[in-house]
N, C-alpha and C. Protein backbone atom coordinates (compact mmCIF):
# COMPACT_ATOMS: atom_id res chain seq x y z
N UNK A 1 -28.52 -61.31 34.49
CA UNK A 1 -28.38 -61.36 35.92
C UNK A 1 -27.74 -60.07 36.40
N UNK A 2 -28.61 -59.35 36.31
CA UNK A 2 -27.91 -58.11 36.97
C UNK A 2 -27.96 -57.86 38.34
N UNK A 3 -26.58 -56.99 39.15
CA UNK A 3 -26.51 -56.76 40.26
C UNK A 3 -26.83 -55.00 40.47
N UNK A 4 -27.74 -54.54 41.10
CA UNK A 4 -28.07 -53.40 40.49
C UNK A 4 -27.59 -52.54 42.54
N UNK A 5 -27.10 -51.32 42.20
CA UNK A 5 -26.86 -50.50 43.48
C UNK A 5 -27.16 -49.03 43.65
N UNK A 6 -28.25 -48.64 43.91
CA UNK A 6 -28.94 -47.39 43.67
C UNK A 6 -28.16 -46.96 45.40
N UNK A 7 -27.59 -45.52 44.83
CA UNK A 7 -26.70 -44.60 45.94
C UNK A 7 -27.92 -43.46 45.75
N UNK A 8 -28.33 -43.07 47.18
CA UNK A 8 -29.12 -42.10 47.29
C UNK A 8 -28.97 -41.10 49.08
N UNK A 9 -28.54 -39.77 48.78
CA UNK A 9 -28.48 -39.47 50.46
C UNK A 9 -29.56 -39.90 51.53
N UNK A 10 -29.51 -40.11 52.41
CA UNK A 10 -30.50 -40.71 53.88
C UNK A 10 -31.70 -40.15 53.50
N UNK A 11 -32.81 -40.56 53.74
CA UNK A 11 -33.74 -39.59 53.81
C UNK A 11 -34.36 -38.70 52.87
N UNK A 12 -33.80 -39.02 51.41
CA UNK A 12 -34.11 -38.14 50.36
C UNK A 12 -35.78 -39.22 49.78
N UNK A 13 -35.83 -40.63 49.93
CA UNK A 13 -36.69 -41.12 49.60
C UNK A 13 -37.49 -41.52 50.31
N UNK A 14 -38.85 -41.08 49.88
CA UNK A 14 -39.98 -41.60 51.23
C UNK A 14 -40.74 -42.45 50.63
N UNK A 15 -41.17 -43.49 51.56
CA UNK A 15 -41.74 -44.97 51.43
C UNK A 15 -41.96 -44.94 50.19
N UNK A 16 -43.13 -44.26 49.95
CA UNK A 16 -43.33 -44.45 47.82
C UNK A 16 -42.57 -44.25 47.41
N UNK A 17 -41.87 -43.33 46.97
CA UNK A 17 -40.55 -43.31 45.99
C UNK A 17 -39.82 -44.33 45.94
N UNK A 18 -39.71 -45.39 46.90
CA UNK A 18 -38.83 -46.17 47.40
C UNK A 18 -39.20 -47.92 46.77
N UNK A 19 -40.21 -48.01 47.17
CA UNK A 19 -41.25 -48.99 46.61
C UNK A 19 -41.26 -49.01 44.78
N UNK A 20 -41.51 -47.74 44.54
CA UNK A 20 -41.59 -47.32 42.90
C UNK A 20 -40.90 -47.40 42.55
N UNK A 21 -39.22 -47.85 42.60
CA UNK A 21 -38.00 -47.58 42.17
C UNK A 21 -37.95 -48.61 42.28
N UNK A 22 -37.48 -49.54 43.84
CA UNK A 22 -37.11 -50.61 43.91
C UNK A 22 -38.28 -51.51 42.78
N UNK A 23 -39.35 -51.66 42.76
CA UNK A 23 -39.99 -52.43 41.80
C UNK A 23 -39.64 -52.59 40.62
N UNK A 24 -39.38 -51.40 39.91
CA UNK A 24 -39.18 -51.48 38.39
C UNK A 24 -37.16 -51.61 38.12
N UNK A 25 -36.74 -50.73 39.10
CA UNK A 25 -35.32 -51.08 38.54
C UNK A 25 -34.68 -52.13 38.22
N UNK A 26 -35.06 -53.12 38.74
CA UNK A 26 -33.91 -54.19 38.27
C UNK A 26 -35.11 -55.10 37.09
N UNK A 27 -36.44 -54.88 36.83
CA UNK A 27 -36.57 -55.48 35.99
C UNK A 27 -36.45 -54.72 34.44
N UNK A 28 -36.03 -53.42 34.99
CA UNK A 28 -36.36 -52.99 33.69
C UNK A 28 -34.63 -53.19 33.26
N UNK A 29 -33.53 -52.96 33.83
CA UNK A 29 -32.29 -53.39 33.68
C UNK A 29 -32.32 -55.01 33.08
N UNK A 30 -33.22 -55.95 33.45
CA UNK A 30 -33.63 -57.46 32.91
C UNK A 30 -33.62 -57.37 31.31
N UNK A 31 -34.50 -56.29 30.84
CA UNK A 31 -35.82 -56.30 29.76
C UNK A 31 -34.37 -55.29 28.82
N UNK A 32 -33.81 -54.51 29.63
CA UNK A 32 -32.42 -53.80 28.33
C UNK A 32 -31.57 -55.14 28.36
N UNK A 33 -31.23 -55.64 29.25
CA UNK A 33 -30.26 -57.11 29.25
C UNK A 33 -30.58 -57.70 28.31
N UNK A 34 -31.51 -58.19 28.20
CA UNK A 34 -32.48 -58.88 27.05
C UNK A 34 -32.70 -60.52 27.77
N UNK A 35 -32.38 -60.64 29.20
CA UNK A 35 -32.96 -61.79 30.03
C UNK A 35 -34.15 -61.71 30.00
N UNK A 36 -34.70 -63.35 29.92
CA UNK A 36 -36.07 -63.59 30.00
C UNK A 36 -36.72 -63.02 31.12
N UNK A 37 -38.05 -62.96 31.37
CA UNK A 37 -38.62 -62.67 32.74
C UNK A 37 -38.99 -63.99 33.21
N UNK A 38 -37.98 -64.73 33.99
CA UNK A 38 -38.47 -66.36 34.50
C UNK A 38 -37.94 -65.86 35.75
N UNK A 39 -38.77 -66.37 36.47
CA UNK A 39 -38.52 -66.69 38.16
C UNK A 39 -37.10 -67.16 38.20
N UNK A 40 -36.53 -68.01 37.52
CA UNK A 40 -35.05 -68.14 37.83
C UNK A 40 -34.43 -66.78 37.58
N UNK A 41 -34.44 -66.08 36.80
CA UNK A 41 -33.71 -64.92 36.38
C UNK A 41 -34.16 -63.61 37.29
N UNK A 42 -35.24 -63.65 38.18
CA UNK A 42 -35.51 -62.91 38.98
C UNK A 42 -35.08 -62.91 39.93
N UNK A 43 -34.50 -64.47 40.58
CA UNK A 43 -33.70 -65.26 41.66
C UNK A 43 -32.46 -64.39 42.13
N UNK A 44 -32.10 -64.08 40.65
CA UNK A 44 -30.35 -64.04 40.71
C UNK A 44 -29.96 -62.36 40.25
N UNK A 45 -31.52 -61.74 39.99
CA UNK A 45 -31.09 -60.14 39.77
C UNK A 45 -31.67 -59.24 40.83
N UNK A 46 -30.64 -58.73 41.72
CA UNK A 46 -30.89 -57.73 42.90
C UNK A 46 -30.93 -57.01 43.03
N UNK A 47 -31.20 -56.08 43.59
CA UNK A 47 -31.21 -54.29 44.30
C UNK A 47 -30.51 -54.18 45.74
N UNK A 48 -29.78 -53.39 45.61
CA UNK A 48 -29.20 -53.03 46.76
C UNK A 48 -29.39 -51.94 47.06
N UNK A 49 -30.48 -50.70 48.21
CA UNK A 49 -30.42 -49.38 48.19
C UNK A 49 -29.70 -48.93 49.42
N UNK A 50 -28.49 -48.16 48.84
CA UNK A 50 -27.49 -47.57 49.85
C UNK A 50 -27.95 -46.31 50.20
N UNK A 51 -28.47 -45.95 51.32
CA UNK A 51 -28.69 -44.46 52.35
C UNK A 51 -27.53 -44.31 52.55
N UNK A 52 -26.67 -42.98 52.21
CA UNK A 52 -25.78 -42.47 52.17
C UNK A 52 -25.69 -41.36 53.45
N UNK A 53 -24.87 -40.96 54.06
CA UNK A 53 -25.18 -40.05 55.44
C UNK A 53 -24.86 -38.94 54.97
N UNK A 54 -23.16 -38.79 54.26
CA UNK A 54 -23.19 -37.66 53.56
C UNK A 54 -22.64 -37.47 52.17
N UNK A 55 -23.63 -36.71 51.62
CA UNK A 55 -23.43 -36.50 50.29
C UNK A 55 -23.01 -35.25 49.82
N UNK A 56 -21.20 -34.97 48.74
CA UNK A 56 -20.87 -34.25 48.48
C UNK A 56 -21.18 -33.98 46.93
N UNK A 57 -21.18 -32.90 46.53
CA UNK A 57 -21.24 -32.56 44.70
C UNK A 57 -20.29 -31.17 44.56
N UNK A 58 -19.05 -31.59 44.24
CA UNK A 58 -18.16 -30.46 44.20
C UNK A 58 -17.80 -29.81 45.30
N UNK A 59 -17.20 -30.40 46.37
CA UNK A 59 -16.85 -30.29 47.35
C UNK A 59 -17.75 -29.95 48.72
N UNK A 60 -18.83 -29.50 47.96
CA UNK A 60 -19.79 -28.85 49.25
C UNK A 60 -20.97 -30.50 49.08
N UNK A 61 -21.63 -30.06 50.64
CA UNK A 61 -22.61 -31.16 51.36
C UNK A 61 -24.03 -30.36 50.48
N UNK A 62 -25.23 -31.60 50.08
CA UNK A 62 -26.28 -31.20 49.64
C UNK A 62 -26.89 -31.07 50.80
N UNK A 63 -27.84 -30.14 51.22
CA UNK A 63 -28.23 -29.51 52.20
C UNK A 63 -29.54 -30.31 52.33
N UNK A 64 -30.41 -30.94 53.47
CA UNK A 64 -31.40 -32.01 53.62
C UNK A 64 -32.74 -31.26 52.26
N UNK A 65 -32.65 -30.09 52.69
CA UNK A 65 -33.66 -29.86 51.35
C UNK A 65 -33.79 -29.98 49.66
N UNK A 66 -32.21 -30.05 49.82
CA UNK A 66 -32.05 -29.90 48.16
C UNK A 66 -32.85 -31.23 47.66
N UNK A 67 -32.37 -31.46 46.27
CA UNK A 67 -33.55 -32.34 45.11
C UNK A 67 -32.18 -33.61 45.45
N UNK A 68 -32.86 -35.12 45.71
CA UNK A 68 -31.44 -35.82 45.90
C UNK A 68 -31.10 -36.03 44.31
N UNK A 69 -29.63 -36.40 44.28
CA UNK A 69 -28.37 -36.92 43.60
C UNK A 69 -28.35 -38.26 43.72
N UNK A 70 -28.81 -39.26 42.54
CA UNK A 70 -28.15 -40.22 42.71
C UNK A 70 -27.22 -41.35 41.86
N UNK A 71 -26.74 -42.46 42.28
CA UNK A 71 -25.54 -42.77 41.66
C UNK A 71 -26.56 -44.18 41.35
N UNK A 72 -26.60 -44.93 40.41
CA UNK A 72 -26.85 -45.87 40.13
C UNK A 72 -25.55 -46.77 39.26
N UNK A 73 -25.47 -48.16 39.91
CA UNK A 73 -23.82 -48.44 39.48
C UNK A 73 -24.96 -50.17 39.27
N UNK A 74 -24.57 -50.92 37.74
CA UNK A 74 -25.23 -51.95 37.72
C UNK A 74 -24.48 -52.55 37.12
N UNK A 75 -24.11 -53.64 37.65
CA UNK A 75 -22.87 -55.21 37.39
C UNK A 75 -23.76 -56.27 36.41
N UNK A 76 -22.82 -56.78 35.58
CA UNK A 76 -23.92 -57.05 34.58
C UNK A 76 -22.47 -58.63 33.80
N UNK A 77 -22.88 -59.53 33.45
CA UNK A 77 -21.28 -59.98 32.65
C UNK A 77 -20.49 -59.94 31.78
N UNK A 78 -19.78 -59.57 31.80
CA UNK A 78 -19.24 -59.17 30.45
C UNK A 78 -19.08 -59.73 29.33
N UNK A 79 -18.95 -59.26 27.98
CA UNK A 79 -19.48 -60.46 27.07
C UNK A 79 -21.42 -60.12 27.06
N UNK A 80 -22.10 -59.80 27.85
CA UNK A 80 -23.42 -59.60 27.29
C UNK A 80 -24.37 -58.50 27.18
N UNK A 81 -23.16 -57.33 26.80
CA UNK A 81 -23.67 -56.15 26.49
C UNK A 81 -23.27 -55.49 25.05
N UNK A 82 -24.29 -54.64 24.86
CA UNK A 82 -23.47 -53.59 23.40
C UNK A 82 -23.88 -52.69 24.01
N UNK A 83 -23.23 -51.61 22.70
CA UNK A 83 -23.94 -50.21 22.96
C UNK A 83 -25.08 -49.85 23.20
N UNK A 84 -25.75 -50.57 22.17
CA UNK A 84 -27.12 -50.69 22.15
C UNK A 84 -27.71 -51.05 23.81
N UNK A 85 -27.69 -52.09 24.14
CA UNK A 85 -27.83 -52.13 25.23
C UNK A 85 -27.71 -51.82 26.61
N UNK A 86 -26.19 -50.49 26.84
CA UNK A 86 -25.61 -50.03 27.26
C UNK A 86 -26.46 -48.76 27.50
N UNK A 87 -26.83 -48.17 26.51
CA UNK A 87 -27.77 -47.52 25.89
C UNK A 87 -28.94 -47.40 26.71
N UNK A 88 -29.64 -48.65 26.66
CA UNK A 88 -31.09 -48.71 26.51
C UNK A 88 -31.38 -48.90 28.36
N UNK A 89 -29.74 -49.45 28.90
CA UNK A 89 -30.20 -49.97 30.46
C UNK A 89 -29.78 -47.80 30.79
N UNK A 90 -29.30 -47.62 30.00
CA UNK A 90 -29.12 -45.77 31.17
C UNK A 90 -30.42 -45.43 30.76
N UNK A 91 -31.05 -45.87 29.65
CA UNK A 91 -32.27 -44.76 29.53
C UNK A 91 -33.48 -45.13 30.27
N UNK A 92 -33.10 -46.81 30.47
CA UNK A 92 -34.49 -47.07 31.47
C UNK A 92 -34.10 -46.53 32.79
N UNK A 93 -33.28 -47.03 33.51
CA UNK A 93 -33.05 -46.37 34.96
C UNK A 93 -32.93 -45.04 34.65
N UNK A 94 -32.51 -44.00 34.30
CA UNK A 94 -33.19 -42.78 34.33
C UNK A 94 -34.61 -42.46 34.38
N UNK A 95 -35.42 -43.10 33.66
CA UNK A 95 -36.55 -42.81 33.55
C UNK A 95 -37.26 -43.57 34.48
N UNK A 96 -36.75 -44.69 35.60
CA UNK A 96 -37.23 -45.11 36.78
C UNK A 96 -36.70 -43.67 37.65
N UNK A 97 -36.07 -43.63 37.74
CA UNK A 97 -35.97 -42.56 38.80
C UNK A 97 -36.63 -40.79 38.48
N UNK A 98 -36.80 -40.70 37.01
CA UNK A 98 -37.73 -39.30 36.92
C UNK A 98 -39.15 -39.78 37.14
N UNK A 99 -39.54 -41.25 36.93
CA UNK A 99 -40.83 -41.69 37.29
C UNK A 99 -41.09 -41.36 38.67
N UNK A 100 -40.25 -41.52 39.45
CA UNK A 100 -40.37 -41.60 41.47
C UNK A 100 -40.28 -40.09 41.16
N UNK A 101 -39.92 -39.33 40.99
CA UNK A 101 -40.00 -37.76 41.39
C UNK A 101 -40.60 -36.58 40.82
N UNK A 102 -40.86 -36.39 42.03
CA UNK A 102 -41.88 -34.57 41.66
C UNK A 102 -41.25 -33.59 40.49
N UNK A 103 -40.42 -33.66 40.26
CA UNK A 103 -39.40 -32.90 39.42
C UNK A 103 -38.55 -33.78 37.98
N UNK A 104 -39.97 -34.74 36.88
CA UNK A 104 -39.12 -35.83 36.73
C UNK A 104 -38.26 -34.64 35.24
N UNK A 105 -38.50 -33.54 34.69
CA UNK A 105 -37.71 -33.27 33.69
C UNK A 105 -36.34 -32.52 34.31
N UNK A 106 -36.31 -33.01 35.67
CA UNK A 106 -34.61 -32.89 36.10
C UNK A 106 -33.15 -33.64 35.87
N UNK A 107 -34.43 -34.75 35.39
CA UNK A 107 -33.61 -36.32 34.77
C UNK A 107 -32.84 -35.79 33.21
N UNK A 108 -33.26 -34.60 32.76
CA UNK A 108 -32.51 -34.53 32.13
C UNK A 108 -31.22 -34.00 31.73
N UNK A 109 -31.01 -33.57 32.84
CA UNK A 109 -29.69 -32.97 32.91
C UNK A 109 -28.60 -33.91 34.11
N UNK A 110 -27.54 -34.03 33.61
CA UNK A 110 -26.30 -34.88 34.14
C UNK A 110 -26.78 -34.77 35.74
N UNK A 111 -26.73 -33.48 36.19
CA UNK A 111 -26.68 -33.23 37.71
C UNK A 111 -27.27 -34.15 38.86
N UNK A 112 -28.27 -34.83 37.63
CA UNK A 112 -29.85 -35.68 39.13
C UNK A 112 -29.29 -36.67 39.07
N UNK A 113 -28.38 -37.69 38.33
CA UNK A 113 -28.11 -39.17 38.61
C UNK A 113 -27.10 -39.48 37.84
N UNK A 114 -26.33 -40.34 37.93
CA UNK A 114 -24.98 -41.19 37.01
C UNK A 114 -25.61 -42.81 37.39
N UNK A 115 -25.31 -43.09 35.78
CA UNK A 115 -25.63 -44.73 35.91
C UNK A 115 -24.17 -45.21 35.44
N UNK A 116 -23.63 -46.02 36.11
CA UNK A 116 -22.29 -46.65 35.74
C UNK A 116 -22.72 -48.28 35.81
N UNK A 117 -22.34 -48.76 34.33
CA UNK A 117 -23.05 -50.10 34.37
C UNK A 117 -20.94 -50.70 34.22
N UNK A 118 -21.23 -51.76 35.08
CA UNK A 118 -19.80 -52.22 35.47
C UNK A 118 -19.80 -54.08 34.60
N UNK A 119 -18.93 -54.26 34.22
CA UNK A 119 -19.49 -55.33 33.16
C UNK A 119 -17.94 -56.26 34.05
N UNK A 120 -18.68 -57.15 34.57
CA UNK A 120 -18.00 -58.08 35.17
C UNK A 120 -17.16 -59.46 34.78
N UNK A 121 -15.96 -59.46 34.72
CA UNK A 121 -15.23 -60.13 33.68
C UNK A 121 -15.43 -61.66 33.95
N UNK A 122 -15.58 -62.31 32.62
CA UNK A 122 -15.61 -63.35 32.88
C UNK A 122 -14.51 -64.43 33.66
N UNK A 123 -15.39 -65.34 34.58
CA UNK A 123 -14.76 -65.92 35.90
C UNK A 123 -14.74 -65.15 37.04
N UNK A 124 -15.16 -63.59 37.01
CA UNK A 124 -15.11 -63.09 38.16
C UNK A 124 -16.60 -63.19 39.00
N UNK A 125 -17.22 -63.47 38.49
CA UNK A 125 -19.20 -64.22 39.57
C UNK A 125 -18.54 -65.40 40.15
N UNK A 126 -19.29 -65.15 41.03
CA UNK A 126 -19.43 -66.35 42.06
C UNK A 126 -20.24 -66.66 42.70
N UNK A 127 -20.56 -68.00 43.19
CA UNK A 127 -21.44 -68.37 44.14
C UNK A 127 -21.75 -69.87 44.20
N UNK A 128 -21.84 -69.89 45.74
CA UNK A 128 -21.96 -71.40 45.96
C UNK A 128 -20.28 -71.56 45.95
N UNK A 129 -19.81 -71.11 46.35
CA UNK A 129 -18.35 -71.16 46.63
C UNK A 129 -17.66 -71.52 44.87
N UNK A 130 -18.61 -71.34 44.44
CA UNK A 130 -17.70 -71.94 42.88
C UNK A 130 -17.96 -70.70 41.66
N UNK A 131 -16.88 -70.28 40.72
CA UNK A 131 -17.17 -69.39 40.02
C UNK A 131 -18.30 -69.85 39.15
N UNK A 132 -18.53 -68.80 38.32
CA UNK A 132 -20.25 -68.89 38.05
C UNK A 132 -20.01 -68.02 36.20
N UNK A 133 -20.35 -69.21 35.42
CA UNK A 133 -19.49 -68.32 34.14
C UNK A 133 -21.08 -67.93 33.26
N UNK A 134 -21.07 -67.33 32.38
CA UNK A 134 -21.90 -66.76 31.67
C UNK A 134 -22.91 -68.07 30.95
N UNK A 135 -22.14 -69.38 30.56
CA UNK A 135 -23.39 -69.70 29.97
C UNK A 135 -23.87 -70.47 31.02
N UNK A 136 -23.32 -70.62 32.25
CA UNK A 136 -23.78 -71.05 33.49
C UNK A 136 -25.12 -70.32 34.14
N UNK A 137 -25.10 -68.93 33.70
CA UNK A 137 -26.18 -67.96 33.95
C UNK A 137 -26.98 -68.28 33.18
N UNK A 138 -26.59 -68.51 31.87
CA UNK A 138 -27.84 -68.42 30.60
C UNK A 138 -28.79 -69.43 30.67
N UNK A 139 -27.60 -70.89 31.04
CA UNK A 139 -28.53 -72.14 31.16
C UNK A 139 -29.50 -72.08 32.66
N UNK A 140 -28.98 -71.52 33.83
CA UNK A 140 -30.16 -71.66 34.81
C UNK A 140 -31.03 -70.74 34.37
N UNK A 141 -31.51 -69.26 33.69
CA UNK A 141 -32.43 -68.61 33.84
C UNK A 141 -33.32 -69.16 32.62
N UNK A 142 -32.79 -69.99 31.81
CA UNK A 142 -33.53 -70.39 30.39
C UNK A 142 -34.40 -71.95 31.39
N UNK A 143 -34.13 -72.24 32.29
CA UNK A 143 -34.44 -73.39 32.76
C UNK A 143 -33.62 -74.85 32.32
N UNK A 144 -32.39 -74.73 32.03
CA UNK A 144 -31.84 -76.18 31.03
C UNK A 144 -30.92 -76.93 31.84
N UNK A 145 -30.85 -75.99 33.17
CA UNK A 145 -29.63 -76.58 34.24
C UNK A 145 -30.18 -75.75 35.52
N UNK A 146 -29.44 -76.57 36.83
CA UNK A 146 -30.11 -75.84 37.86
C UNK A 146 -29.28 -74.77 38.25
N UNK A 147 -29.30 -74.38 39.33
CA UNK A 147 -29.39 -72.83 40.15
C UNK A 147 -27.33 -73.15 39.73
N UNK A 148 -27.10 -72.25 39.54
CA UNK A 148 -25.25 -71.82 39.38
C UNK A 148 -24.70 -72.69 41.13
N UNK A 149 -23.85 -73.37 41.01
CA UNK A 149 -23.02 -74.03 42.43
C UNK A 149 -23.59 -73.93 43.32
């Protein structure tokens, strides 16, 4: 169940790029998770895309032309990651975002994006006014219990 938050300046992505990203990011963050692909588990893993107004990199503003910068930050529970996996979710979202762009061997250098995957402690999910614990996640997306509170 990942919560996924792609930071990108205003205006750096146009309709396609936008579409192409949002589609694949959060399932491919699913498929490193190692969550099934079930409609329940699709329910409960989101995208959030933040247009940023202004964007700094070392004190100075990126100028509307430059190549955008972006921050990808993905909440995930803790307890259901390794390295390995840690791993495998930076290398897919990188390679969603050199997929969307004209320039994708820019992805390889630090400068074009940071993925910060944030591993959310257990008891801290919520929803439905009631905390929401890990095998609470496992059993609704496997189908064995219903939707979390």
């Amino acid at each position: 169940m990942p919560f996924v938050e792609l930071f990108v300046r205003k205006g750096s992505l146009d309709p396609e790029q936008r579409e192409k990203i949002g589609g694949r990011l959060v399932s491919e963050v699913m498929i490193a998770e190692g969550a099934p692909d079930t409609e329940a588990a699709r329910s409960i893993s989101w995208l959030v895309v933040n247009e940023i107004d202004a964007w700094f990199v070392g004190g100075r503003p990126l100028a509307a032309g430059e190549k955008p910068a972006y921050v990808v930050r993905v909440g995930v529970p803790a307890g259901s990651m390794n390295d390995d996996k840690r791993r495998d979710i930076v290398r897919r979202v990188t390679r969603v975002l050199a997929d969307a762009d004209p320039e994708p061997e820019r992805f390889t250098r630090a400068t074009a994006a940071w993925v910060h995957i944030n591993e959310v402690p257990e008891g801290n999910w919520g929803a439905g006014g009631e905390i929401v614990r890990i095998e609470d996640i496992a059993a609704f997306v496997t189908g064995d219990r219903p939707a979390p509170a």
